[in-house]
PDB file of N, CA and C in Angstrom:
ATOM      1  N   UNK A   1       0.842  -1.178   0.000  1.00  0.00           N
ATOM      2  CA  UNK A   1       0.000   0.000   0.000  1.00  0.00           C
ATOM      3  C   UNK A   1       0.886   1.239   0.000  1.00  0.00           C
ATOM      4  N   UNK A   2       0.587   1.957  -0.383  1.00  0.00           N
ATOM      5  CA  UNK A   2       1.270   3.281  -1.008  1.00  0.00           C
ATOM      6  C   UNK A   2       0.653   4.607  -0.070  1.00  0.00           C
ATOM      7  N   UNK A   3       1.584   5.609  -0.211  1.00  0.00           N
ATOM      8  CA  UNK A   3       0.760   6.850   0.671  1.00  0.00           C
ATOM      9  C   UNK A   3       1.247   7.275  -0.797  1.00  0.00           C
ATOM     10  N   UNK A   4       1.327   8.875  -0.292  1.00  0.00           N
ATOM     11  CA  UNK A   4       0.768   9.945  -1.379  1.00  0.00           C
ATOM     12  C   UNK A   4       1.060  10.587   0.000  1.00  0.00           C
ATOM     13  N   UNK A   5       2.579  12.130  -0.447  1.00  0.00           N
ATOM     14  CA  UNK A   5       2.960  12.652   1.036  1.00  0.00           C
ATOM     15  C   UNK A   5       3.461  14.167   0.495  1.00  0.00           C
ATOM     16  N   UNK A   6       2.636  15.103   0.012  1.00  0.00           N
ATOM     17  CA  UNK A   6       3.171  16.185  -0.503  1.00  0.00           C
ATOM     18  C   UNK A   6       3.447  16.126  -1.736  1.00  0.00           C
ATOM     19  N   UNK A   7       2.489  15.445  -2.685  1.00  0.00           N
ATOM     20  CA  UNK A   7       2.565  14.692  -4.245  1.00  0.00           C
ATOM     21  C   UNK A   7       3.321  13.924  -4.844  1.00  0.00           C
ATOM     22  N   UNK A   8       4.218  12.974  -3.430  1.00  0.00           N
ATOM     23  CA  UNK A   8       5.264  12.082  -3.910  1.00  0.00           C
ATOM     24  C   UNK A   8       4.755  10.533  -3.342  1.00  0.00           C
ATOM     25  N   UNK A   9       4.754   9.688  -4.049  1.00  0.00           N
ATOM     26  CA  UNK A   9       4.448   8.631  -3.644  1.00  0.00           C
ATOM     27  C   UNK A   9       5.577   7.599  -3.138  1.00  0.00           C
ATOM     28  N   UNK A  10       4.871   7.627  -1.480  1.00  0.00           N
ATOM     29  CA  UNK A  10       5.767   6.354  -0.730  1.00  0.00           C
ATOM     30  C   UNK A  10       5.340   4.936  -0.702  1.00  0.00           C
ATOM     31  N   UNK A  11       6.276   4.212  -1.011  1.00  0.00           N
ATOM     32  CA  UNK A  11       6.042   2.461  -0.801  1.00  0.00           C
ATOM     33  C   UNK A  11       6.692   2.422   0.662  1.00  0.00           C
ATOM     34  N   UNK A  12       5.858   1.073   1.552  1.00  0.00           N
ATOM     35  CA  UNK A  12       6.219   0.643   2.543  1.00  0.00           C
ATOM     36  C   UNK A  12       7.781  -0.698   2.257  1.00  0.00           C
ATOM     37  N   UNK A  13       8.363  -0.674   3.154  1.00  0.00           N
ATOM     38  CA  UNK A  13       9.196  -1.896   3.063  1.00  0.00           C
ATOM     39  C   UNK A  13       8.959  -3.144   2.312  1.00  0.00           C
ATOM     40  N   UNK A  14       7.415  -3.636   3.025  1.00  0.00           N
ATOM     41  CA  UNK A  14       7.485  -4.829   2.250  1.00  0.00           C
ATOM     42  C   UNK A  14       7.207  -4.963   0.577  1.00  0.00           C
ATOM     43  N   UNK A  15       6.151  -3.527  -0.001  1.00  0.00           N
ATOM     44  CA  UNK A  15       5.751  -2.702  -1.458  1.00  0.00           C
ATOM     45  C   UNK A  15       7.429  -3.133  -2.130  1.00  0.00           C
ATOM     46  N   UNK A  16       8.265  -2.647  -1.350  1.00  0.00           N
ATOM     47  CA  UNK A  16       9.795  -2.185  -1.877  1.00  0.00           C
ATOM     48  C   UNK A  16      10.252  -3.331  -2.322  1.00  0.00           C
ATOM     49  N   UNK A  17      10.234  -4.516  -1.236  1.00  0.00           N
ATOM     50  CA  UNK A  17      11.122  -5.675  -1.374  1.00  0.00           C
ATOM     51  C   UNK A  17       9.971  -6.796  -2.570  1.00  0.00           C
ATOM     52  N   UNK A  18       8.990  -6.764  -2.694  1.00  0.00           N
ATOM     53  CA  UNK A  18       7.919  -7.448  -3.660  1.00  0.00           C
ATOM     54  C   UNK A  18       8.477  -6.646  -5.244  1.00  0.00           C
ATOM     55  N   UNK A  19       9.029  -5.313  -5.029  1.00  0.00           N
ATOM     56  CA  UNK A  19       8.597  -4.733  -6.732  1.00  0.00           C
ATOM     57  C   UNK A  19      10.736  -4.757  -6.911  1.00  0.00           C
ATOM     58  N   UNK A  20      11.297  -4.867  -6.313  1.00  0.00           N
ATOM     59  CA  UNK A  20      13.164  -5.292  -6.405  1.00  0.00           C
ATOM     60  C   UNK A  20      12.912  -6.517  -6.319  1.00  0.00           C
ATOM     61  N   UNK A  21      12.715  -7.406  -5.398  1.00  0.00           N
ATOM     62  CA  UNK A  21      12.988  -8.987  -5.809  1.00  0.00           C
ATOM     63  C   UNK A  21      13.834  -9.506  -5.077  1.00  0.00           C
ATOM     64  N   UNK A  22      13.743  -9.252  -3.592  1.00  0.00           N
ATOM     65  CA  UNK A  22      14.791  -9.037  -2.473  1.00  0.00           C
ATOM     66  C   UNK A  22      13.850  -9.346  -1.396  1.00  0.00           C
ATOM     67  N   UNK A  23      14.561  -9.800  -0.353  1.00  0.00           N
ATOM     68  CA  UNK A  23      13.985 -10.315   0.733  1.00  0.00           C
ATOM     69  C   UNK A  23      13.920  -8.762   2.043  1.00  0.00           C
ATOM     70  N   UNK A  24      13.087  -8.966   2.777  1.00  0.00           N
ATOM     71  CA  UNK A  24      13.212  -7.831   3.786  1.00  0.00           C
ATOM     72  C   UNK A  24      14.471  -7.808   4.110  1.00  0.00           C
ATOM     73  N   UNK A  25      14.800  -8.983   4.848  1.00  0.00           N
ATOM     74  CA  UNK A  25      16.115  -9.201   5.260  1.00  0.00           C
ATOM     75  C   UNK A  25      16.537  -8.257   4.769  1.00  0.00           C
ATOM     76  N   UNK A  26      17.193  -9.069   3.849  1.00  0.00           N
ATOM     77  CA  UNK A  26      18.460  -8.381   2.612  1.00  0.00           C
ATOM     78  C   UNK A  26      18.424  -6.936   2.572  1.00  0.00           C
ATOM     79  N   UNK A  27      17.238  -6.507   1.986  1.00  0.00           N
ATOM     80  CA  UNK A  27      17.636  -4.782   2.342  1.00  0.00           C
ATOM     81  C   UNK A  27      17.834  -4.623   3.605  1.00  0.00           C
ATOM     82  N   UNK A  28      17.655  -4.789   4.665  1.00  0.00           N
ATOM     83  CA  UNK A  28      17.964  -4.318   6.037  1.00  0.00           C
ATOM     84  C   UNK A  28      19.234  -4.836   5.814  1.00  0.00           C
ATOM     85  N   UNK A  29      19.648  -5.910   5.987  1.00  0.00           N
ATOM     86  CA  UNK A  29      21.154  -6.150   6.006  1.00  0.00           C
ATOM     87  C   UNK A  29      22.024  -4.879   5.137  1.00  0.00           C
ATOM     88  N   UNK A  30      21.620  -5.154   3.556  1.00  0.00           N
ATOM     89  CA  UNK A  30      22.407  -4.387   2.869  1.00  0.00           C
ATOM     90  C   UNK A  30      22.286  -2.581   3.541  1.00  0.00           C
ATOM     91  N   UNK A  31      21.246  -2.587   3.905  1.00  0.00           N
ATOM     92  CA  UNK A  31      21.130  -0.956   4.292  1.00  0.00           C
ATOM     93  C   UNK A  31      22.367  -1.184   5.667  1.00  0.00           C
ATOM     94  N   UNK A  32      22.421  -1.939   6.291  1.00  0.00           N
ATOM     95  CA  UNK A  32      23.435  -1.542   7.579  1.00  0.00           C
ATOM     96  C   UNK A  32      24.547  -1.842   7.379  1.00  0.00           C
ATOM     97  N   UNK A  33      24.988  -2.482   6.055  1.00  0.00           N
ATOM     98  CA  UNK A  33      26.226  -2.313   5.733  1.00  0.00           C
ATOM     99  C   UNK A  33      26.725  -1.581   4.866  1.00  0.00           C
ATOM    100  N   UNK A  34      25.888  -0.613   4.709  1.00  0.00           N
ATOM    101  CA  UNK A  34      26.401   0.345   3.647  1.00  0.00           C
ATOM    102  C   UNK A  34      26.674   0.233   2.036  1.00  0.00           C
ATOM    103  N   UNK A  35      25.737  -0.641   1.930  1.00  0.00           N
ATOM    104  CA  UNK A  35      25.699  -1.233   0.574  1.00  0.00           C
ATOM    105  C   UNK A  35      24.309  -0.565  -0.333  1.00  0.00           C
ATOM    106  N   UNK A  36      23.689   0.155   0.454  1.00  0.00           N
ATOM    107  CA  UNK A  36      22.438   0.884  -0.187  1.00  0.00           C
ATOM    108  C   UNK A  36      22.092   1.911   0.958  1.00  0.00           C
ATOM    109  N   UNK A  37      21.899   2.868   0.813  1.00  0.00           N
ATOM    110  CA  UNK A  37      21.810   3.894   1.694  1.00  0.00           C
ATOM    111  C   UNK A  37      20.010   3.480   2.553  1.00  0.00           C
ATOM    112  N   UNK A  38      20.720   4.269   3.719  1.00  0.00           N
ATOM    113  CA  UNK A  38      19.164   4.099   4.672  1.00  0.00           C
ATOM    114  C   UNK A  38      18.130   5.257   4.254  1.00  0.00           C
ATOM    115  N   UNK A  39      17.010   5.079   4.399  1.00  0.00           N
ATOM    116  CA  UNK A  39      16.015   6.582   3.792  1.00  0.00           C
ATOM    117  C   UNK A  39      16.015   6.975   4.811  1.00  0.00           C
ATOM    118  N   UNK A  40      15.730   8.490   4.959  1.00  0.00           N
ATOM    119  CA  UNK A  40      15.510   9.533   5.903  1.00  0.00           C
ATOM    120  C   UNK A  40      13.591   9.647   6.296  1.00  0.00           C
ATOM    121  N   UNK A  41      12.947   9.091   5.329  1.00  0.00           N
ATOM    122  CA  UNK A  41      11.447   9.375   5.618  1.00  0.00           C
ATOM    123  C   UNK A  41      10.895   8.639   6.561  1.00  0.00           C
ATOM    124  N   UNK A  42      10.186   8.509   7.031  1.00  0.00           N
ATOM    125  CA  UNK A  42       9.467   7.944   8.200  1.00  0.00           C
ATOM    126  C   UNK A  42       7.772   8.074   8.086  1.00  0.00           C
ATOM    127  N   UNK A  43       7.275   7.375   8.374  1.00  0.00           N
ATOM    128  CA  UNK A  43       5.751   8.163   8.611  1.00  0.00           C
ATOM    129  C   UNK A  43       5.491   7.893  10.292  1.00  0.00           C
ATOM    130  N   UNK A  44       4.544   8.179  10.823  1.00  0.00           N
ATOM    131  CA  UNK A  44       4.161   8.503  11.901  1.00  0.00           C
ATOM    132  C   UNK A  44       4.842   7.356  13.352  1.00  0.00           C
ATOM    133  N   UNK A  45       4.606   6.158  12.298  1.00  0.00           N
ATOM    134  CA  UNK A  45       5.130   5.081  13.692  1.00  0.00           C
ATOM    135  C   UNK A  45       6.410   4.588  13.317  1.00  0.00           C
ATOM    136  N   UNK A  46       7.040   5.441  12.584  1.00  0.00           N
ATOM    137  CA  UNK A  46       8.299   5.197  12.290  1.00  0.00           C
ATOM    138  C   UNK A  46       8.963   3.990  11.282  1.00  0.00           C
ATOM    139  N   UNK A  47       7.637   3.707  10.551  1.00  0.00           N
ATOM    140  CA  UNK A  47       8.532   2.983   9.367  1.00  0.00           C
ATOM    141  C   UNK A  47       8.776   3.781   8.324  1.00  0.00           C
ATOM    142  N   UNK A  48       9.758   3.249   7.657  1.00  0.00           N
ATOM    143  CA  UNK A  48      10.296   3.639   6.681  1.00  0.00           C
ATOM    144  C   UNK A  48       9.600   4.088   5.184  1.00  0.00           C
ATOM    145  N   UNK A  49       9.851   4.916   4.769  1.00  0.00           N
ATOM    146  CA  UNK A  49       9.069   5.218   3.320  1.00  0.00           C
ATOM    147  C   UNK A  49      10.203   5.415   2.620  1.00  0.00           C
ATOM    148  N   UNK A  50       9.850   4.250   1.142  1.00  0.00           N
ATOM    149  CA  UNK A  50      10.617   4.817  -0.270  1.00  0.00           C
ATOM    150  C   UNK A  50      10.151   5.410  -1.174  1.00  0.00           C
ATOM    151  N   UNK A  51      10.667   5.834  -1.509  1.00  0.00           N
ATOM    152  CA  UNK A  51      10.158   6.851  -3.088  1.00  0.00           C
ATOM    153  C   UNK A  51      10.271   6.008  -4.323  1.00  0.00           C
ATOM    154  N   UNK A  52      10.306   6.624  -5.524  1.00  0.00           N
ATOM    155  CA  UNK A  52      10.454   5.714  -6.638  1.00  0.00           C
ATOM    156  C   UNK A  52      11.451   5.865  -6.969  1.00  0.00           C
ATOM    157  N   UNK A  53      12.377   7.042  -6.307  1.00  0.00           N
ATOM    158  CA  UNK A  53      14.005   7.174  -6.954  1.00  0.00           C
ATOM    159  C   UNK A  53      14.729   5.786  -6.302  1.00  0.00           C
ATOM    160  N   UNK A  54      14.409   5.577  -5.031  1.00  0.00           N
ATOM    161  CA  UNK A  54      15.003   4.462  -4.035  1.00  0.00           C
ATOM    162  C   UNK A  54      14.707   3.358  -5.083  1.00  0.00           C
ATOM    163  N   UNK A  55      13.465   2.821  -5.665  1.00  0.00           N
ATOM    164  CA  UNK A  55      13.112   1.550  -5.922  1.00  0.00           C
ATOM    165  C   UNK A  55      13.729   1.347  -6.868  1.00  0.00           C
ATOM    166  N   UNK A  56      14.316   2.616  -7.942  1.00  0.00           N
ATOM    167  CA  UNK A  56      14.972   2.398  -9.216  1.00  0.00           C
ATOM    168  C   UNK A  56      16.397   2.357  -8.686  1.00  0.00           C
ATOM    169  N   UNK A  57      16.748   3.219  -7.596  1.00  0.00           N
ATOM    170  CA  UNK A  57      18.286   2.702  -7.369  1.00  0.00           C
ATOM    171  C   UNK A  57      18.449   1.239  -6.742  1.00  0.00           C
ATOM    172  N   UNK A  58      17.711   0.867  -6.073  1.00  0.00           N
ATOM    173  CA  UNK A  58      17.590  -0.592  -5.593  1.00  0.00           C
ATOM    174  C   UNK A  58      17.200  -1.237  -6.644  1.00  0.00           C
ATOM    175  N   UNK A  59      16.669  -0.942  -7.327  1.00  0.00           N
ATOM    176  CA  UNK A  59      16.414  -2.368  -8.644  1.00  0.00           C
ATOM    177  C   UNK A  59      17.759  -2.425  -9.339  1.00  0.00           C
ATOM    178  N   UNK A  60      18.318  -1.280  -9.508  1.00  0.00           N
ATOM    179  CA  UNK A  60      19.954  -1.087 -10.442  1.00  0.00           C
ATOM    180  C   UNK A  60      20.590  -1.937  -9.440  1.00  0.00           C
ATOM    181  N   UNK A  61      20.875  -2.252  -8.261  1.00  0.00           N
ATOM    182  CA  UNK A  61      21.616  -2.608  -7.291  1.00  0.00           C
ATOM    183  C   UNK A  61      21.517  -4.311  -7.623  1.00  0.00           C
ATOM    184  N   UNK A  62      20.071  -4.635  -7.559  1.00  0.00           N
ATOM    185  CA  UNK A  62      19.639  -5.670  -7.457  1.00  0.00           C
ATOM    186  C   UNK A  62      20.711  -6.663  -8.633  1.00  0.00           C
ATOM    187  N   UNK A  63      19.969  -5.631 -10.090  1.00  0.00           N
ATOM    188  CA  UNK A  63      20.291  -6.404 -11.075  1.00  0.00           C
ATOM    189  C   UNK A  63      21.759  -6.074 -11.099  1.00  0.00           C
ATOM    190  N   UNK A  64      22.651  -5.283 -10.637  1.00  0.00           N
ATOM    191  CA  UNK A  64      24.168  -5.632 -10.622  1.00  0.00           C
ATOM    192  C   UNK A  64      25.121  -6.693 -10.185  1.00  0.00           C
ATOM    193  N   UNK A  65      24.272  -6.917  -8.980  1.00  0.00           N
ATOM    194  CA  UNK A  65      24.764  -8.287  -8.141  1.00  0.00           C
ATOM    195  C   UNK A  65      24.177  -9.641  -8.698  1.00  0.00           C
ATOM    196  N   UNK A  66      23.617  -9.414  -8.869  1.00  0.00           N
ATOM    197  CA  UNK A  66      23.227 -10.640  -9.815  1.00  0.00           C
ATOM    198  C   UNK A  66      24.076 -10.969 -11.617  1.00  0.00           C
ATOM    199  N   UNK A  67      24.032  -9.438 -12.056  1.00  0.00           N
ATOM    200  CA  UNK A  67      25.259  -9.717 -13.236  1.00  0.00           C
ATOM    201  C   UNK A  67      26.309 -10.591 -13.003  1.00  0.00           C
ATOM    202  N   UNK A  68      26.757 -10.417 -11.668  1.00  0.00           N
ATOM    203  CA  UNK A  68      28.421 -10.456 -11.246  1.00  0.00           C
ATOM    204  C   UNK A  68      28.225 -11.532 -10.619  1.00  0.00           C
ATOM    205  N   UNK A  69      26.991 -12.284 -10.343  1.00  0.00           N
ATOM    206  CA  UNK A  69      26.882 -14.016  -9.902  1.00  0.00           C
ATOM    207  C   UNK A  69      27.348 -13.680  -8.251  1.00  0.00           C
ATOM    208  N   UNK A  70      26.552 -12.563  -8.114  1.00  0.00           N
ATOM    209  CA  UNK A  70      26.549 -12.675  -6.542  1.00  0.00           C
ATOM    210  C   UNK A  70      25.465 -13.635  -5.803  1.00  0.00           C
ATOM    211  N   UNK A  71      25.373 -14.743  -5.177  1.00  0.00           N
ATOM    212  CA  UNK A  71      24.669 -15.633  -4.424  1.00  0.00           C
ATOM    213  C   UNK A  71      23.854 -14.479  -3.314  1.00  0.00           C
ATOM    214  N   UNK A  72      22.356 -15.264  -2.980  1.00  0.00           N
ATOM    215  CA  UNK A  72      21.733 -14.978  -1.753  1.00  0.00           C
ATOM    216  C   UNK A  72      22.116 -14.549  -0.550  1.00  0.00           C
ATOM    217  N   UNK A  73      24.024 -14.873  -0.038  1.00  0.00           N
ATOM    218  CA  UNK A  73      24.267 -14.230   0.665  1.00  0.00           C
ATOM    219  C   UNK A  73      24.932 -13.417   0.742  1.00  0.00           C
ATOM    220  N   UNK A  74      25.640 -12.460  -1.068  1.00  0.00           N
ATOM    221  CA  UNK A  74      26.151 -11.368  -0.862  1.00  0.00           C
ATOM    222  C   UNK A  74      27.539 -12.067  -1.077  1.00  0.00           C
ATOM    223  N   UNK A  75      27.785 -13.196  -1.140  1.00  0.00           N
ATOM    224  CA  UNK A  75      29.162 -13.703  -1.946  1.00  0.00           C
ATOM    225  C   UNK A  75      28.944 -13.848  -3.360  1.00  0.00           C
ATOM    226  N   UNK A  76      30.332 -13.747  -4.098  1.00  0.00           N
ATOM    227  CA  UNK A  76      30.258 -13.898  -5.482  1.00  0.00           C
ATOM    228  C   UNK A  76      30.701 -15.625  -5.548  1.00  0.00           C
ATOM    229  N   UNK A  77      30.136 -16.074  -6.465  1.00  0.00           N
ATOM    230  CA  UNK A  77      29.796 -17.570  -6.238  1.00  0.00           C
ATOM    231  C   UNK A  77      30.794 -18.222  -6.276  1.00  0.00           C
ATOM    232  N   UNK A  78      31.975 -17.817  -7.220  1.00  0.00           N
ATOM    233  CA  UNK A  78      33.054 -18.209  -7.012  1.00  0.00           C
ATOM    234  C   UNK A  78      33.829 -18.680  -5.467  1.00  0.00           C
ATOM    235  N   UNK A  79      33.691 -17.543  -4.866  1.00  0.00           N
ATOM    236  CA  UNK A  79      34.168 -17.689  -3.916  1.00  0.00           C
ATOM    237  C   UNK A  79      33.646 -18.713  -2.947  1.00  0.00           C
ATOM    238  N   UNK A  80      32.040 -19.163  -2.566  1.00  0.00           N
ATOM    239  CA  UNK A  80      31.580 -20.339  -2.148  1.00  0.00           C
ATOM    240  C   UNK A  80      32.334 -21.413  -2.546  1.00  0.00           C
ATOM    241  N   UNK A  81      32.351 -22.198  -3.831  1.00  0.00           N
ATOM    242  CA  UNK A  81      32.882 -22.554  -4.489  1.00  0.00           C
ATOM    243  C   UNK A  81      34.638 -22.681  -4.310  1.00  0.00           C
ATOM    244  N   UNK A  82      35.004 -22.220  -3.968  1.00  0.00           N
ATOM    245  CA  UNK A  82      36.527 -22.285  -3.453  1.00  0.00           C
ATOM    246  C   UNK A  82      36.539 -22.566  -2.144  1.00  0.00           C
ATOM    247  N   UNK A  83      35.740 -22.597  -1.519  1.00  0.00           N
ATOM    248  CA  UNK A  83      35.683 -22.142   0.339  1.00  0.00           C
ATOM    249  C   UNK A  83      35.971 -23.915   0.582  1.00  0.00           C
ATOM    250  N   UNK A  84      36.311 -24.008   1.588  1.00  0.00           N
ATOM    251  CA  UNK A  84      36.777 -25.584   2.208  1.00  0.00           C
ATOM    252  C   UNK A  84      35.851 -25.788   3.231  1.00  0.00           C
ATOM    253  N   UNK A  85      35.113 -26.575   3.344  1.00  0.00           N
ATOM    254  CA  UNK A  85      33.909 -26.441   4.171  1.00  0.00           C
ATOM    255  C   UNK A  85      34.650 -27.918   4.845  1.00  0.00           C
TER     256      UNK A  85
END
C-alpha cells in the first residue's frame, strides 16, 4: 500500500522488497552495511518510506549483483565454491 505525502508517492518496506525482488532481510542487512543507503522518511510510527528514486536505485543494485553471480548471501559464487567447508 502506497501513501501519497506532498505529491510524492511512498512504498512501505514490504511494497519495496515485492517490486526489487529481495527479501526484507536483505535490504535491512544491505542498508546496515552500507551497501544501499538508509532513507531519511518515516511516517508517523516510524517505518520507513521509499520513493520511486530508491526503488529504481535498488532495482539497479539488485540487477548488478546478480550480473556479477553474486549468491543470496552477498558472496560472489566463485568464492563459495573455493571455500573448504
Amino acid at each position: 500500500m502506497y501513501k501519497v505525502i506532498d505529491g510524492v508517492v511512498y512504498y512501505g518496506t514490504t511494497e519495496v522488497c515485492r517490486m526489487v525482488g529481495i527479501s526484507r532481510r536483505t535490504l535491512f542487512r544491505w542498508m546496515e552495511n552500507g551497501i544501499i543507503e538508509d532513507v531519511d522518511k518515516r511516517d508517523w510510527n516510524g517505518y520507513r518510506l521509499f520513493d520511486n528514486q530508491y526503488i529504481t536505485k535498488a532495482k539497479k543494485l539488485v540487477d548488478e549483483r546478480r550480473n556479477k553471480n553474486f549468491n543470496k548471501f552477498g558472496r560472489m559464487e566463485n568464492e563459495v565454491k573455493n571455500c573448504d567447508l
